[in-house]
N, C-alpha and C. Protein backbone atom coordinates (compact mmCIF):
# COMPACT_ATOMS: atom_id res chain seq x y z
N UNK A 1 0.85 -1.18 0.00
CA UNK A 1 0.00 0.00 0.00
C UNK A 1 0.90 1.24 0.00
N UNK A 2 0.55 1.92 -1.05
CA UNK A 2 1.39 3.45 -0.96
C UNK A 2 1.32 4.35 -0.08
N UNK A 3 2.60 4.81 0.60
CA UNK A 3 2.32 5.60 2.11
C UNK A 3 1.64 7.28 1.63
N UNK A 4 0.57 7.51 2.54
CA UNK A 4 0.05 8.74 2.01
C UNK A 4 0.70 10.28 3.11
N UNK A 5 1.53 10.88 1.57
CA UNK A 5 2.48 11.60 1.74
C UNK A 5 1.68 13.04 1.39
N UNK A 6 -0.29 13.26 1.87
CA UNK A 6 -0.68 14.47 1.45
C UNK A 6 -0.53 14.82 2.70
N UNK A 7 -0.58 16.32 2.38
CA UNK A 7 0.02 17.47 3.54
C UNK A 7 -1.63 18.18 3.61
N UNK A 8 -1.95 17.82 5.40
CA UNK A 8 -3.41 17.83 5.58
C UNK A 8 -3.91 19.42 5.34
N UNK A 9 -4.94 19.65 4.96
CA UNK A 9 -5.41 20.66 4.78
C UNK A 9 -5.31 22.11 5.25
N UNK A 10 -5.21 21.72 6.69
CA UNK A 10 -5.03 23.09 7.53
C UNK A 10 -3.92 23.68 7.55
N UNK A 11 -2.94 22.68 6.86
CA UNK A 11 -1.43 23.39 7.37
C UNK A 11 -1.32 23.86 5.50
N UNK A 12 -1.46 23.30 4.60
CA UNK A 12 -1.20 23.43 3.26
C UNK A 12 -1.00 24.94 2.75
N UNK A 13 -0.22 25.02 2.35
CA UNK A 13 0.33 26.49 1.87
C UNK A 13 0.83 27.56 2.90
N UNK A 14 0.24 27.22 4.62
CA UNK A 14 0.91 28.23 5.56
C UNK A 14 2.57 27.99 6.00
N UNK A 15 2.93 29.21 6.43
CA UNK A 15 3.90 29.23 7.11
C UNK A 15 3.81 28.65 8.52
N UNK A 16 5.13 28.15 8.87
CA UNK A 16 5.05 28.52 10.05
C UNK A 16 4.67 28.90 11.32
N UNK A 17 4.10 29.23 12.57
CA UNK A 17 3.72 30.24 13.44
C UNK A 17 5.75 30.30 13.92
N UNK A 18 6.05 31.19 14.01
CA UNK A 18 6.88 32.39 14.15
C UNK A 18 6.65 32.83 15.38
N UNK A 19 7.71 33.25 16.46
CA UNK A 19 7.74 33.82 17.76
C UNK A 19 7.53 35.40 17.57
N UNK A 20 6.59 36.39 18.50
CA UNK A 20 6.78 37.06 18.02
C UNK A 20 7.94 38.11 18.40
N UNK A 21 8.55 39.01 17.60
CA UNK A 21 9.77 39.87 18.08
C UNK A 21 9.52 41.26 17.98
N UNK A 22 9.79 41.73 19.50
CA UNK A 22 9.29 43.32 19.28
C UNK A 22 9.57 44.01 18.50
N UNK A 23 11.12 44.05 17.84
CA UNK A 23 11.39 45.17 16.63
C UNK A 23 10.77 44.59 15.50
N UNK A 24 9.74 43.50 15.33
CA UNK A 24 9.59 43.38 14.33
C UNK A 24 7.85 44.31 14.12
N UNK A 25 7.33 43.49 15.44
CA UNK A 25 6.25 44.25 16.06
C UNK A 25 6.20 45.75 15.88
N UNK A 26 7.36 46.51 16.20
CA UNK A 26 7.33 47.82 15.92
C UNK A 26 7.45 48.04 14.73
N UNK A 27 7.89 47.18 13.69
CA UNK A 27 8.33 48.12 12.52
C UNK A 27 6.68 47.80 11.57
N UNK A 28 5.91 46.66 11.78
CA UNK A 28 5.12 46.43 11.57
C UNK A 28 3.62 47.28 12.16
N UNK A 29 3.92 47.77 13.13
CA UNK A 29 3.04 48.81 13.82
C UNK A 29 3.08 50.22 13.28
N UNK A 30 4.51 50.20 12.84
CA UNK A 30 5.00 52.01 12.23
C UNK A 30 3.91 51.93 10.64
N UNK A 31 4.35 50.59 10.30
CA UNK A 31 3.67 50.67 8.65
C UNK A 31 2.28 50.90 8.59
N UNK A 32 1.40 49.84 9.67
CA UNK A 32 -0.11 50.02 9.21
C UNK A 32 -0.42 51.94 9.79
N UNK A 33 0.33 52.64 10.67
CA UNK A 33 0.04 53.63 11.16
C UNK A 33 0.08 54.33 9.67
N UNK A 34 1.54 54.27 8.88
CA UNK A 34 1.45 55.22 7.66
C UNK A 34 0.32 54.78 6.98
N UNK A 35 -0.17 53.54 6.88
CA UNK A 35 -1.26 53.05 6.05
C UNK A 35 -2.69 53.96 6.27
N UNK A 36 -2.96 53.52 7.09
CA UNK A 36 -3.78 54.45 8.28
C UNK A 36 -4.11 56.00 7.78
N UNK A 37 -2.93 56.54 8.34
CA UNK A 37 -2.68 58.42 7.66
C UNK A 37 -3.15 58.16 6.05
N UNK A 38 -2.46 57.27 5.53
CA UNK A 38 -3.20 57.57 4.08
C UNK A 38 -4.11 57.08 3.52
N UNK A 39 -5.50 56.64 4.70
CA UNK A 39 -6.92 55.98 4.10
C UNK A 39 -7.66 57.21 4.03
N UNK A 40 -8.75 57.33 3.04
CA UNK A 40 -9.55 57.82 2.99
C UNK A 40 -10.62 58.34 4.03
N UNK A 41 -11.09 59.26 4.28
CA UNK A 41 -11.69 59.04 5.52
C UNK A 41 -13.01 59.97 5.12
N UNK A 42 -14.46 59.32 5.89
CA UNK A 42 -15.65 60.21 5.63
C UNK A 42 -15.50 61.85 5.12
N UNK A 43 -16.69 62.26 4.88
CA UNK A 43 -16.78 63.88 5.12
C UNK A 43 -16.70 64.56 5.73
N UNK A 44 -17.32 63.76 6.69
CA UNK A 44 -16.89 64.41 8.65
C UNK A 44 -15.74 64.28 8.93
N UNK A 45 -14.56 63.65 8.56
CA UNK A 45 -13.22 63.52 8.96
C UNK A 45 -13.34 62.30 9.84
N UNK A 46 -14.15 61.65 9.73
CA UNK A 46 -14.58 60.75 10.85
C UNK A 46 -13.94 58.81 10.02
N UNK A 47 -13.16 57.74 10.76
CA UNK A 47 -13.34 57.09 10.30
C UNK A 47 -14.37 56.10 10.05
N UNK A 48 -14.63 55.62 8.70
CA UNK A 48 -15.49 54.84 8.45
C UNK A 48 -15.51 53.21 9.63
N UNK A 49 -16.97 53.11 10.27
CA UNK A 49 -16.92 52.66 11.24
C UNK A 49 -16.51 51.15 11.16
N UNK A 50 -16.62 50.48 9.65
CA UNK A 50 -16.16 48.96 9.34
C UNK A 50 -14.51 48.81 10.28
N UNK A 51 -13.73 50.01 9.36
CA UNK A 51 -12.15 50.01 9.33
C UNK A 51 -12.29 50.57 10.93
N UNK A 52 -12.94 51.03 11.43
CA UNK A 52 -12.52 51.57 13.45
C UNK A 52 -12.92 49.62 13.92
N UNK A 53 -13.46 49.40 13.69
CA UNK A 53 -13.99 48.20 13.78
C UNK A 53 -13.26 47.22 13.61
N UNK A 54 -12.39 47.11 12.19
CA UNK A 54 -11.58 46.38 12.18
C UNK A 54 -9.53 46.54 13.33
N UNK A 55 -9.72 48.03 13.19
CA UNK A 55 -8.68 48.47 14.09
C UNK A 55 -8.71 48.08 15.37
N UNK A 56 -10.06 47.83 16.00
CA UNK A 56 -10.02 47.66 17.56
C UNK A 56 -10.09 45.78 17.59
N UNK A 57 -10.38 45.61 16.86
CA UNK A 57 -10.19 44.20 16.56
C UNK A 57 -8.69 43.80 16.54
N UNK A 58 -8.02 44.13 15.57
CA UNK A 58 -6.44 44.10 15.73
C UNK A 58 -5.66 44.55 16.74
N UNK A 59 -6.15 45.85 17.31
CA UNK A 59 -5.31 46.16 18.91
C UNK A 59 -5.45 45.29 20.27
N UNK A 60 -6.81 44.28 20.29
CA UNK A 60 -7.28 43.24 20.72
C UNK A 60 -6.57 42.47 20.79
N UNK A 61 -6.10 41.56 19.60
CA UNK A 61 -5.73 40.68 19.10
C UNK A 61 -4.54 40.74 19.71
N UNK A 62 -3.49 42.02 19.44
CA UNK A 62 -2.01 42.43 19.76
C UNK A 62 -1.78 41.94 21.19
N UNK A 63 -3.09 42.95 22.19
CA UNK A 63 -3.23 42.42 23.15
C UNK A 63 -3.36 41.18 24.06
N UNK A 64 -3.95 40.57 23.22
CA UNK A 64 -4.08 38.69 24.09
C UNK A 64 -2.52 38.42 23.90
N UNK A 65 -2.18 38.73 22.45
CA UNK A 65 -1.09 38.03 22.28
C UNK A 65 0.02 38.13 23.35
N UNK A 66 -0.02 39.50 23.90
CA UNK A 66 1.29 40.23 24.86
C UNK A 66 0.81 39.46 26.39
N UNK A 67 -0.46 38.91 26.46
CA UNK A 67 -0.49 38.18 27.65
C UNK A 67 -0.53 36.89 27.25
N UNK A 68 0.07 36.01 26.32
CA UNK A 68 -0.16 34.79 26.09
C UNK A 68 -1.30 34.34 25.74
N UNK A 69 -2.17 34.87 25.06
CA UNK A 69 -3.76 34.63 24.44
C UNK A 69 -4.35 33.58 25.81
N UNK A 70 -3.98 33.95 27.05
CA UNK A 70 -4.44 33.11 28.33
C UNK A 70 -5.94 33.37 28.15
N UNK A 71 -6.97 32.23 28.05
CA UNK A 71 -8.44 32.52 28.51
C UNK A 71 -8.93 33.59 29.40
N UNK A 72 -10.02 34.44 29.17
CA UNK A 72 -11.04 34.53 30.17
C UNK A 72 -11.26 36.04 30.08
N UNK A 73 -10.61 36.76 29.28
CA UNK A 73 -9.95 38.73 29.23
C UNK A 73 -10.53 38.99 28.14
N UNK A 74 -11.25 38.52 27.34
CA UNK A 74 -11.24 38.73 25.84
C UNK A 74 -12.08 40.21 26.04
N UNK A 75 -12.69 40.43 26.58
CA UNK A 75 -13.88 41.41 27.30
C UNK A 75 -13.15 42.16 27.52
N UNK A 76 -12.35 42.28 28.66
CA UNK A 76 -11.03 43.53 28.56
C UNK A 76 -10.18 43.52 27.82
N UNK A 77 -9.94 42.99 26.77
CA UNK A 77 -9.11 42.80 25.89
C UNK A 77 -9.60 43.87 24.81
N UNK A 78 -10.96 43.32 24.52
CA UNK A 78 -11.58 44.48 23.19
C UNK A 78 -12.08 45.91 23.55
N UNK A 79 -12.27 45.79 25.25
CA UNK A 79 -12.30 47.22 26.16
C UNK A 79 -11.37 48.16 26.26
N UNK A 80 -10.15 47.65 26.23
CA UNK A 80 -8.58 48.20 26.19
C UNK A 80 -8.40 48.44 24.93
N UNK A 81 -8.44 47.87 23.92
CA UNK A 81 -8.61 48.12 22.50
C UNK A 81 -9.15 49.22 22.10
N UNK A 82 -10.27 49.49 22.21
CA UNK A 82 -11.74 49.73 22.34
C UNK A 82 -11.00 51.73 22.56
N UNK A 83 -10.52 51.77 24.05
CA UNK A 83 -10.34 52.58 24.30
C UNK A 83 -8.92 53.50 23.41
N UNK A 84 -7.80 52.47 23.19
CA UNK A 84 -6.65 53.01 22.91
C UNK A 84 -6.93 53.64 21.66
N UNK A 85 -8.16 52.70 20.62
CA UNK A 85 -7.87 53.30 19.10
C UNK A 85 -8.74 54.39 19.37
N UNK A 86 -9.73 55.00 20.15
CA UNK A 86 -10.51 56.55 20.35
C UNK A 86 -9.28 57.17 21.29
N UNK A 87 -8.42 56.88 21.40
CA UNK A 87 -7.50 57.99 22.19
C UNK A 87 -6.59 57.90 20.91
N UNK A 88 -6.51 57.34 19.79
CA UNK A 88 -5.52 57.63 18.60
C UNK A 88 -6.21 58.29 17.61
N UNK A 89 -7.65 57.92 17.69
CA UNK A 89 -8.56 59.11 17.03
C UNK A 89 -8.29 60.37 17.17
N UNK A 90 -8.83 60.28 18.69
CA UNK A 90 -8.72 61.78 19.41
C UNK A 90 -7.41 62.84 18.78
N UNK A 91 -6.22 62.20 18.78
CA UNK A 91 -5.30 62.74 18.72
C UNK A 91 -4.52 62.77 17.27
N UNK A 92 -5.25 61.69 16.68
CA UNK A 92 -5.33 62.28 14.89
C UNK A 92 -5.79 63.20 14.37
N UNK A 93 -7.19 63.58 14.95
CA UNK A 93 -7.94 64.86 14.83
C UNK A 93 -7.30 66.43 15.18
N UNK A 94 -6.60 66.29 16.55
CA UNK A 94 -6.25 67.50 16.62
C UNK A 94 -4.90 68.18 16.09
């Protein structure tokens, strides 16, 4: 019987998971910020609420990660989020 040498689904075409490294973290944080400065933004100057949405989602995410994605915070996790990207608002605006 021929040994089956397929490479199971979930892993197929990914990399790796990778440790993460703060200077990489930072240089990767500097980019989506320029990204950021150069999106389009409402009439009101206001960001469109999908992309605030998707931002507090990702500052979340950053977050579990810096505590070991440990159970049970996810709630303060998207609260802390939640708060940091309206204090980067705030201070984009002025």
């Amino acid at each position: 019987m021929p040994k089956n040498t397929a490479t199971p689904a979930a892993t197929r075409g990914r990399p790796e998971p990778q440790q993460s490294h703060p200077a990489r973290t930072m240089a990767s944080a500097k980019m989506a910020a320029r990204k950021r400065r150069a999106e389009p933004q409402t009439a009101s100057g206001q960001m469109a609420p999908e992309r605030r949405q998707q931002l507090i989602a990702q500052a979340a995410y950053f977050i579990a990660e810096r505590r070991g994605f440990a159970p049970g915070n996810e709630l303060e996790d998207w609260l802390q989020a939640e708060a940091e990207i309206e204090a980067w608002m705030k201070a984009a605006l002025q």
